[in-house]
Protein backbone atom coordinates (compact mmCIF):
# COMPACT_ATOMS: atom_id res chain seq x y z
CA UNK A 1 -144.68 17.15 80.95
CA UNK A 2 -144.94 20.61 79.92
CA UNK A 3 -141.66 20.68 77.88
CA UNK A 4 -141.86 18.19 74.85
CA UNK A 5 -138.33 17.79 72.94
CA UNK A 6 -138.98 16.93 69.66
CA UNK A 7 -136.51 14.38 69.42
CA UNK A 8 -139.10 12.12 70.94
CA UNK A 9 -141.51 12.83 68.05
CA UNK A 10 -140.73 14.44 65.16
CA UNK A 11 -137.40 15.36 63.03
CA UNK A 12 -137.75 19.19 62.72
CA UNK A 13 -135.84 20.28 60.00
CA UNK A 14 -132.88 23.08 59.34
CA UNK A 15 -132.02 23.78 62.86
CA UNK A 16 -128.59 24.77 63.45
CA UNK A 17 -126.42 23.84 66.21
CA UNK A 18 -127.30 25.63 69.30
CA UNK A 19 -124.61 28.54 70.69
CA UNK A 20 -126.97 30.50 71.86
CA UNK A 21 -127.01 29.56 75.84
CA UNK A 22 -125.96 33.03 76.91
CA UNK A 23 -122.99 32.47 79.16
CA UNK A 24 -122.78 28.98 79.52
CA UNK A 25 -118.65 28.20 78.98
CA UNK A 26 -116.67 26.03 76.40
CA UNK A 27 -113.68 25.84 74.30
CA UNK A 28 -113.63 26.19 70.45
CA UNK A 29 -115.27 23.35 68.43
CA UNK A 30 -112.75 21.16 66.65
CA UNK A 31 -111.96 17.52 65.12
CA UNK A 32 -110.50 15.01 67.55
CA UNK A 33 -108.65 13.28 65.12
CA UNK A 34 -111.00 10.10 65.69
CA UNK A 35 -111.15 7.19 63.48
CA UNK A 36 -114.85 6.48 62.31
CA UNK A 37 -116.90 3.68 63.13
CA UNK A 38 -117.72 0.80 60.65
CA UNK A 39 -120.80 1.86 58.96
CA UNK A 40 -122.05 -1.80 59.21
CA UNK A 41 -122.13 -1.71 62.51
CA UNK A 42 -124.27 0.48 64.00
CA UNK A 43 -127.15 -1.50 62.31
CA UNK A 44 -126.66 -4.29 64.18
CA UNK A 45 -125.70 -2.87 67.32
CA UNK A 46 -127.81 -3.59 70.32
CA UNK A 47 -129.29 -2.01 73.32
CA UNK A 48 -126.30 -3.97 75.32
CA UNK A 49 -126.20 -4.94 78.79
CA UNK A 50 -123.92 -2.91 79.65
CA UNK A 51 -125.55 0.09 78.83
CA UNK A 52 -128.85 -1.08 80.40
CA UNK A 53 -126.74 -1.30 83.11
CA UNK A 54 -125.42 2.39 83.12
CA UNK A 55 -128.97 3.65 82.76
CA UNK A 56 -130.02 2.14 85.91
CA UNK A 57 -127.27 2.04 88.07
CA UNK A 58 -127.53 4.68 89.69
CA UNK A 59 -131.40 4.61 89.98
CA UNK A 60 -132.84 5.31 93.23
CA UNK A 61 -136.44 3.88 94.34
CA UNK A 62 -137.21 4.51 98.07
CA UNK A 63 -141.02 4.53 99.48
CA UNK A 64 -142.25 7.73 101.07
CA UNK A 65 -146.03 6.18 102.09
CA UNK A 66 -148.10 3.62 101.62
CA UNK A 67 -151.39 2.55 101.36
CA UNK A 68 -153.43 -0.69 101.64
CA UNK A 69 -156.95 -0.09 100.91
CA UNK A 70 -159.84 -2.50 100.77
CA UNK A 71 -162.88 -1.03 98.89
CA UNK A 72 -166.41 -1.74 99.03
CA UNK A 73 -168.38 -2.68 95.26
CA UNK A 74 -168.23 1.52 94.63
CA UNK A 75 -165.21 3.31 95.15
CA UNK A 76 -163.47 6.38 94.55
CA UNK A 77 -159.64 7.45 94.95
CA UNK A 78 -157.95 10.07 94.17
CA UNK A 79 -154.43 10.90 93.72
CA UNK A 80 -153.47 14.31 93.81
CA UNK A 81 -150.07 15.19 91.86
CA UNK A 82 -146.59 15.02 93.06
CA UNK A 83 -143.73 16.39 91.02
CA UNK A 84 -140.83 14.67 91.91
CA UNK A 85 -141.99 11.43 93.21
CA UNK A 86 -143.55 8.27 91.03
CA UNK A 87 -147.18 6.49 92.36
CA UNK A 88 -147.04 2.51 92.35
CA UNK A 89 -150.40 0.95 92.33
CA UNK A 90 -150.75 -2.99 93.02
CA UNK A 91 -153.64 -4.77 92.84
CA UNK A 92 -154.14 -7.79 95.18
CA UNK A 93 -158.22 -8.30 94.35
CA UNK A 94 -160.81 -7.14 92.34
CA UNK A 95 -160.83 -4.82 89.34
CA UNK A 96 -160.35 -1.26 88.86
CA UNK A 97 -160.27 1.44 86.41
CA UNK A 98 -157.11 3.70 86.23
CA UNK A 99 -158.21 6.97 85.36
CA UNK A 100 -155.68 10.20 84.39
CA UNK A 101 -156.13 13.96 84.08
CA UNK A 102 -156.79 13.63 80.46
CA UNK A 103 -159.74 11.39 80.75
CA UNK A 104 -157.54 8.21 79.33
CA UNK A 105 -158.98 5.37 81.44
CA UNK A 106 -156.58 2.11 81.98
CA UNK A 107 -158.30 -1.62 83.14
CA UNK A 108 -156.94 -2.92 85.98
CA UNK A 109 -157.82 -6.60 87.16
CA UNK A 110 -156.34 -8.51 90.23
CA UNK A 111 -152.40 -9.30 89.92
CA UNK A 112 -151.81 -5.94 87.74
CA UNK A 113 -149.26 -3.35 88.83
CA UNK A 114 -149.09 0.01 87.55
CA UNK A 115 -145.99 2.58 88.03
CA UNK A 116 -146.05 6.28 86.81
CA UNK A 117 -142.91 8.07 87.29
CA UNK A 118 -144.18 11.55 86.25
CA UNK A 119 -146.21 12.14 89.74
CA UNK A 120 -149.18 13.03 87.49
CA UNK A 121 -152.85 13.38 89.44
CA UNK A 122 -155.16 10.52 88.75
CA UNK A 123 -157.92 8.77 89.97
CA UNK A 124 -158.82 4.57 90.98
CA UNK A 125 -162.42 3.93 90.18
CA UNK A 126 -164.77 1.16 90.32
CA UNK A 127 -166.46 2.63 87.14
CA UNK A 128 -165.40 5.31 84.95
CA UNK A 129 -168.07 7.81 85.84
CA UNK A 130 -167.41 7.43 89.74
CA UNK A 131 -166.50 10.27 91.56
CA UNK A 132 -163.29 10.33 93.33
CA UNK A 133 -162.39 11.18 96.74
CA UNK A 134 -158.63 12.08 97.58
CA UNK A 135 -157.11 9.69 99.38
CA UNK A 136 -155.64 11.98 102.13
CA UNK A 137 -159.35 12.61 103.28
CA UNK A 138 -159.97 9.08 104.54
CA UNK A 139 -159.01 7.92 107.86
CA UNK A 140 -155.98 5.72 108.01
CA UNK A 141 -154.23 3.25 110.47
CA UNK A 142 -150.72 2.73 111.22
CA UNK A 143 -149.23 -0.62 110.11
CA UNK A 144 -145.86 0.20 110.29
CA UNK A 145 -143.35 2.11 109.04
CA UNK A 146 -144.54 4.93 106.42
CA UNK A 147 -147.41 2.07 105.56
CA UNK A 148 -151.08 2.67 106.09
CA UNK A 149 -153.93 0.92 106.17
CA UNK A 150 -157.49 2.03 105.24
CA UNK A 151 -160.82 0.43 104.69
CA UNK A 152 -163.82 2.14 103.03
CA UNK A 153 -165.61 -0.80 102.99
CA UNK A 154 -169.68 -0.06 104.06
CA UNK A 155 -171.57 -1.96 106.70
CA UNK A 156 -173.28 -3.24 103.87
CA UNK A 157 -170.48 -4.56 102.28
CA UNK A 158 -168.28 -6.08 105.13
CA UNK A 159 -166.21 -8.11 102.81
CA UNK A 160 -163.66 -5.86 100.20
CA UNK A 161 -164.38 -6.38 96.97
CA UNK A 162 -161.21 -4.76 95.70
CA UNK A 163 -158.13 -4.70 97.79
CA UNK A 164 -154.98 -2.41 96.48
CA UNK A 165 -151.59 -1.37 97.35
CA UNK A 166 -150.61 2.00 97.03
CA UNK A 167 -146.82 4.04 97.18
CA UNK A 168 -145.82 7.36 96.73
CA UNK A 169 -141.71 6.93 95.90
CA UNK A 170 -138.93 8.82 95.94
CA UNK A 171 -137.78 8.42 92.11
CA UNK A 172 -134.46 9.54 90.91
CA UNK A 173 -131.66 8.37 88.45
CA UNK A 174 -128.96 10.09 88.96
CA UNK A 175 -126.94 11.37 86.61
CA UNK A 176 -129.23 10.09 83.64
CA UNK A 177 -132.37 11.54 85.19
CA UNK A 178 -133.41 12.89 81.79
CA UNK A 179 -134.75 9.58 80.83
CA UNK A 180 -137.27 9.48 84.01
CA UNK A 181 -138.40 12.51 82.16
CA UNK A 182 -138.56 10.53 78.80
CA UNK A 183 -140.74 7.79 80.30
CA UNK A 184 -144.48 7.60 79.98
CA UNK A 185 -146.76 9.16 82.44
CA UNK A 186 -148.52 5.45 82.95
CA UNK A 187 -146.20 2.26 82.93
CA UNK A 188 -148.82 -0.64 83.73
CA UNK A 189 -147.10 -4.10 83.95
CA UNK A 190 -148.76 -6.94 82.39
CA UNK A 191 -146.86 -9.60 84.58
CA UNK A 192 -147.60 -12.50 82.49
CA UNK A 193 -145.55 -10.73 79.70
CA UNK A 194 -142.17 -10.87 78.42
CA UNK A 195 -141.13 -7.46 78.99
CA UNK A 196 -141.60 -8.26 82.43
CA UNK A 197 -140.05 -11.49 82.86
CA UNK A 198 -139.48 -12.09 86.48
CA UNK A 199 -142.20 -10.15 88.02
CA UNK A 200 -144.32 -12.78 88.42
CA UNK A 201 -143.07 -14.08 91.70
CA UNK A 202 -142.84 -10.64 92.96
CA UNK A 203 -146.37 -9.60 92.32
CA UNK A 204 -147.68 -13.05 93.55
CA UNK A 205 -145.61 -12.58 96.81
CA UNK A 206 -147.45 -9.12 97.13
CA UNK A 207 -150.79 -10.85 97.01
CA UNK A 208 -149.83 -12.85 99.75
CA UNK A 209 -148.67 -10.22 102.19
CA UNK A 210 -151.34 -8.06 101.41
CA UNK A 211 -154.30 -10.98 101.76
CA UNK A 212 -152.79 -12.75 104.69
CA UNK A 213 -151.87 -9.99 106.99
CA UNK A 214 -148.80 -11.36 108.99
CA UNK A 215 -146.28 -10.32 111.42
CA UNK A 216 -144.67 -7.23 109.37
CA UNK A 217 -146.74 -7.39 106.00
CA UNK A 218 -146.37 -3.95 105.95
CA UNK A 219 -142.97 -4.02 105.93
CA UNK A 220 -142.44 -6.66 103.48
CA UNK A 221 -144.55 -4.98 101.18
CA UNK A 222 -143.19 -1.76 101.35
CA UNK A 223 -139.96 -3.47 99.89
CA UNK A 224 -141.16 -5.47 97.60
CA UNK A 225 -143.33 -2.43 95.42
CA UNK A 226 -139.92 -0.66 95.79
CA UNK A 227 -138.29 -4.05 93.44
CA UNK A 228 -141.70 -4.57 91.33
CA UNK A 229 -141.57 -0.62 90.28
CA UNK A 230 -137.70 -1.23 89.49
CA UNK A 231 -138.39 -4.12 87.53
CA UNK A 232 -141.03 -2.28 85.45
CA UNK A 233 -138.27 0.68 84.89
CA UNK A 234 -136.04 -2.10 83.37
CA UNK A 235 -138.50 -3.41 81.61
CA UNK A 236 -138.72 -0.22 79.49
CA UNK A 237 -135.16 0.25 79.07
CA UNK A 238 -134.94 -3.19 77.66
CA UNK A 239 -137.54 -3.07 75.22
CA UNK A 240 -136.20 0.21 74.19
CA UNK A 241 -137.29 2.99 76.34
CA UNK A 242 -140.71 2.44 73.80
CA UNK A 243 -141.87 6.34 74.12
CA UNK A 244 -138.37 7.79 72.60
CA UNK A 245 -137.33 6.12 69.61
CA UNK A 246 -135.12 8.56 68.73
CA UNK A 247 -133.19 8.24 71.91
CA UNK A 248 -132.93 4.66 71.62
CA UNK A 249 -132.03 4.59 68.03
CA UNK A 250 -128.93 6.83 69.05
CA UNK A 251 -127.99 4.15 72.11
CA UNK A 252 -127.62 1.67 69.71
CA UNK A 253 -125.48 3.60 67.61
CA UNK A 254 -121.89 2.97 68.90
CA UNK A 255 -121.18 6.64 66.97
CA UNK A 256 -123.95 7.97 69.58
CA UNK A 257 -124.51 6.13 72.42
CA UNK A 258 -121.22 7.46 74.58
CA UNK A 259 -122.07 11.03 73.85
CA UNK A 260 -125.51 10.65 75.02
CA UNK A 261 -124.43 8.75 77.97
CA UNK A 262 -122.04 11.57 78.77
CA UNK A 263 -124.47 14.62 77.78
CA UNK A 264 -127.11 12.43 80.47
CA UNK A 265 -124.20 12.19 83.66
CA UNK A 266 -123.32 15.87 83.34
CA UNK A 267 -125.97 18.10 81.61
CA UNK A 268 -124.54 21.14 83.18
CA UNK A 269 -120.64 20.69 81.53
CA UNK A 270 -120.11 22.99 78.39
CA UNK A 271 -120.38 20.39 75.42
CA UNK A 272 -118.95 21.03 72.71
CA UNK A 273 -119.65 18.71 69.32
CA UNK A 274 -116.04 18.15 69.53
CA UNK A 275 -115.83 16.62 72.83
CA UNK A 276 -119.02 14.81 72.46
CA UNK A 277 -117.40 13.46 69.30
CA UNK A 278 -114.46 11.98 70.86
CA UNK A 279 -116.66 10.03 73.36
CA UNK A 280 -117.38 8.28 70.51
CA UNK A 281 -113.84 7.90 68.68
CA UNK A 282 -115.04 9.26 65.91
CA UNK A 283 -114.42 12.75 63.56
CA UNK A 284 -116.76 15.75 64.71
CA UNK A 285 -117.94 15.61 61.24
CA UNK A 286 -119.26 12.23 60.98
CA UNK A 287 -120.60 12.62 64.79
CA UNK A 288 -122.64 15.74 63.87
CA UNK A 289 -124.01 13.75 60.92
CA UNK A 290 -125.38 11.31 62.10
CA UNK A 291 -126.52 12.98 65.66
CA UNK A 292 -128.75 15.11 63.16
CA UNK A 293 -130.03 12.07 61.13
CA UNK A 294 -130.61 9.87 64.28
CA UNK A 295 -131.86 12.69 66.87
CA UNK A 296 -133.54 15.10 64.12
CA UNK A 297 -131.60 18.14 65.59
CA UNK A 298 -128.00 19.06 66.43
CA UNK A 299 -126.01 17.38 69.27
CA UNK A 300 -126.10 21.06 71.30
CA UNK A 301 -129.88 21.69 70.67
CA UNK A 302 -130.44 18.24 72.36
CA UNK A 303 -128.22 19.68 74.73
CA UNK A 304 -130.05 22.38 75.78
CA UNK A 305 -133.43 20.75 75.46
CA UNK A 306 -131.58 18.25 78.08
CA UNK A 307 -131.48 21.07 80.41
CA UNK A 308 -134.55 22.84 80.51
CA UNK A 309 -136.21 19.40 80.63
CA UNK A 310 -134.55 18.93 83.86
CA UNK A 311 -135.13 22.53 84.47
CA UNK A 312 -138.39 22.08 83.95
CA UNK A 313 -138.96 18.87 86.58
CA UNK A 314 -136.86 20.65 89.21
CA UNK A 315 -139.34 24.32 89.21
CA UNK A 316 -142.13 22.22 89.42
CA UNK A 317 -141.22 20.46 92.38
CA UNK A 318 -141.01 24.34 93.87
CA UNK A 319 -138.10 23.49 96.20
CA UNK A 320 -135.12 25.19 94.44
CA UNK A 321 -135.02 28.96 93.66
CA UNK A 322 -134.68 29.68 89.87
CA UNK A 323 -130.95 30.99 90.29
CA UNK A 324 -130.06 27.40 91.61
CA UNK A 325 -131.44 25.80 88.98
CA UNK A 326 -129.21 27.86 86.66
CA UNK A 327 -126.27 27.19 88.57
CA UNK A 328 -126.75 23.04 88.68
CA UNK A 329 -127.44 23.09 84.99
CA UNK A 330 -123.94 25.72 84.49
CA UNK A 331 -125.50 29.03 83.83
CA UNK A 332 -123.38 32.28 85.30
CA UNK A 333 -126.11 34.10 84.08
CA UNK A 334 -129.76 33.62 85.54
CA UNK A 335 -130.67 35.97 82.95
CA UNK A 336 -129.10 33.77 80.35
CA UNK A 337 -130.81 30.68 82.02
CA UNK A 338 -134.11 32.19 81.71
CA UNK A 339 -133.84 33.31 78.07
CA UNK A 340 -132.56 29.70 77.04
CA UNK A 341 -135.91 28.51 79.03
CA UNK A 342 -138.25 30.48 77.37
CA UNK A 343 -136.41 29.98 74.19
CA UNK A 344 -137.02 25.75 74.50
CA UNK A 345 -140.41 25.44 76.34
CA UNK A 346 -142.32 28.95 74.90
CA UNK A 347 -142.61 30.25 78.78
CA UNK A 348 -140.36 31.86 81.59
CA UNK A 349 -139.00 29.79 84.39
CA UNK A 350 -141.09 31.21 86.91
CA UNK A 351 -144.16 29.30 84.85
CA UNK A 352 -143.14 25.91 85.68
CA UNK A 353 -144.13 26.44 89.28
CA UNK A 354 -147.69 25.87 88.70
CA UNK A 355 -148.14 25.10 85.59
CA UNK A 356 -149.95 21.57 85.13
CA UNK A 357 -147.37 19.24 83.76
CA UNK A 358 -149.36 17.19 81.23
């Protein structure tokens, strides 16, 4: 990503609150009259259920295309970047080496999946100093719907020695798509773990469709990397969302976690620190508090970070013009929009078209 909220890092210190969002709308801060949480608590409170829940209820997974490839001994793939959409790799046989734009190289062996939500380029190697060939380039045959097949294998080589399933996915949470910008460019899924519990069977039942070939494999397997790459979303979210631990201190802070919830389902509404501090029943003062000691920064600046995050996803995906971006996230003002951009991620919004998201 090219915008990096502190909040996920660092604690930056003496910020003020935020009011600066040009003519974004809302009513004069003031106290709800809340009672305040027992202090007790919110050390003990957990990531609950329920909240897991509201994360990922409204997350949508649906596959665009896919790919099974069998490789000869010395292969090369590459993946060119889509903002927007997630890649899930799965793979059936063999090893591989997952390989991103920064050079970090991830092992693959047979049975691992792999999910990365960004859309970031990257590359599937045999080695780490094999060059890559996009995957576009080679020639592919129908298997069924939106699923591909294609063999690189060489005459030398008639048996695969690596066989892989590739997606490109539609990858959207609804109304708390900011954490899908939170989550790390590579997810791989160790199976055999207990972050993953219950992908086992899924993964093994992969392996079989893609090594056996029956009637409507293709098929099958389309819908079952659309459950393994929802399973490895949960996964995160369970075991606390591990790249934002300021985030996830604040959702198990029952004087937090409703405000964040809210500021997540409607990023474009006016917040004020008032209203955000009745979500939680508690007085503006002690919700500012401990929003600033939790978060490192005050409830509007993670506002507005919020926003140009999302901002930020939806320029580079070049399908919405810059004054409809203002208008989703409630800017009157494009003008105002753009200062507030350039203000958070150092750029204008016009940059985010093609700048590499890293």
């Amino acid at each position: 990503m090219t915008v990096s909220p502190r909040y996920l890092t660092e604690t930056p210190a003496g910020h003020s609150e935020d009011s600066s969002d040009g003519s974004r709308g809302g009513a004069p801060e003031s106290a709800p009259g809340a009672g305040t949480a027992d202090a007790g608590t919110a050390e003990h409170y957990a990531l609950s259920s329920d909240l897991i829940s509201e994360l990922l209820t409204s997350m949508r997974l649906r596959g665009v295309r896919y790919r099974r490839v069998q490789v000869g001994p010395r292969f090369g793939l590459r993946f060119e970047a889509k903002p927007g959409r997630a890649s899930f790799h799965f793979l059936a046989v063999g090893s591989a080496v997952l390989r991103t734009e920064d050079g970090t190289c991830h092992e693959l062996t047979a049975g691992n999946a792999v999910f990365m939500p960004q859309g970031e380029a990257h590359q599937l190697l045999s080695g780490p100093d094999i060059p890559a060939r996009a995957i576009e380039s080679f020639d592919a045959t129908p298997l069924g719907d939106a699923v591909s097949g294609v063999d690189t294998c060489p005459s030398t080589h008639p048996d695969p020695s690596a066989i892989l399933f590739t997606g490109c996915m539609d990858f959207d949470l609804g109304g708390m798509r900011g954490l899908s910008a939170l989550m790390p460019d590579v997810m791989p899924a160790d199976a055999t773990g207990t972050r993953y519990s219950g992908l086992m069977p899924i993964l093994a039942s992969m392996k079989r469709e893609v090594c056996s070939g029956r009637v409507g494999f293709a098929g099958v397997l389309a819908r079952l990397a659309e459950v393994a790459a929802a399973m490895i979303v949960r996964g995160w979210v369970e075991c606390g969302c591990d790249n934002s631990a300021g985030l996830v201190a604040a959702l198990r802070d029952p004087r937090l976690a409703r405000a964040i919830l809210a500021l997540h389902r409607r990023p474009e509404h006016p917040w004020t620190v008032a209203e955000l501090a009745a979500e939680c029943h508690v007085s503006r003062s002690v919700f500012a508090d401990r929003f600033q000691a939790t978060i490192g920064m005050p409830p509007l600046r993670y506002a507005t970070e919020l926003r140009m995050l999302l901002a930020d996803q939806w320029l580079a995906q070049g399908t919405l013009p810059i004054q409809s971006v203002a208008g989703r996230l409630g800017y009157t003002s494009q003008a105002a929009f753009s200062r507030a951009f350039k203000r958070v991620t150092g750029r204008p919004p016009g940059a985010s078209r093609t700048a590499p998201r890293s």
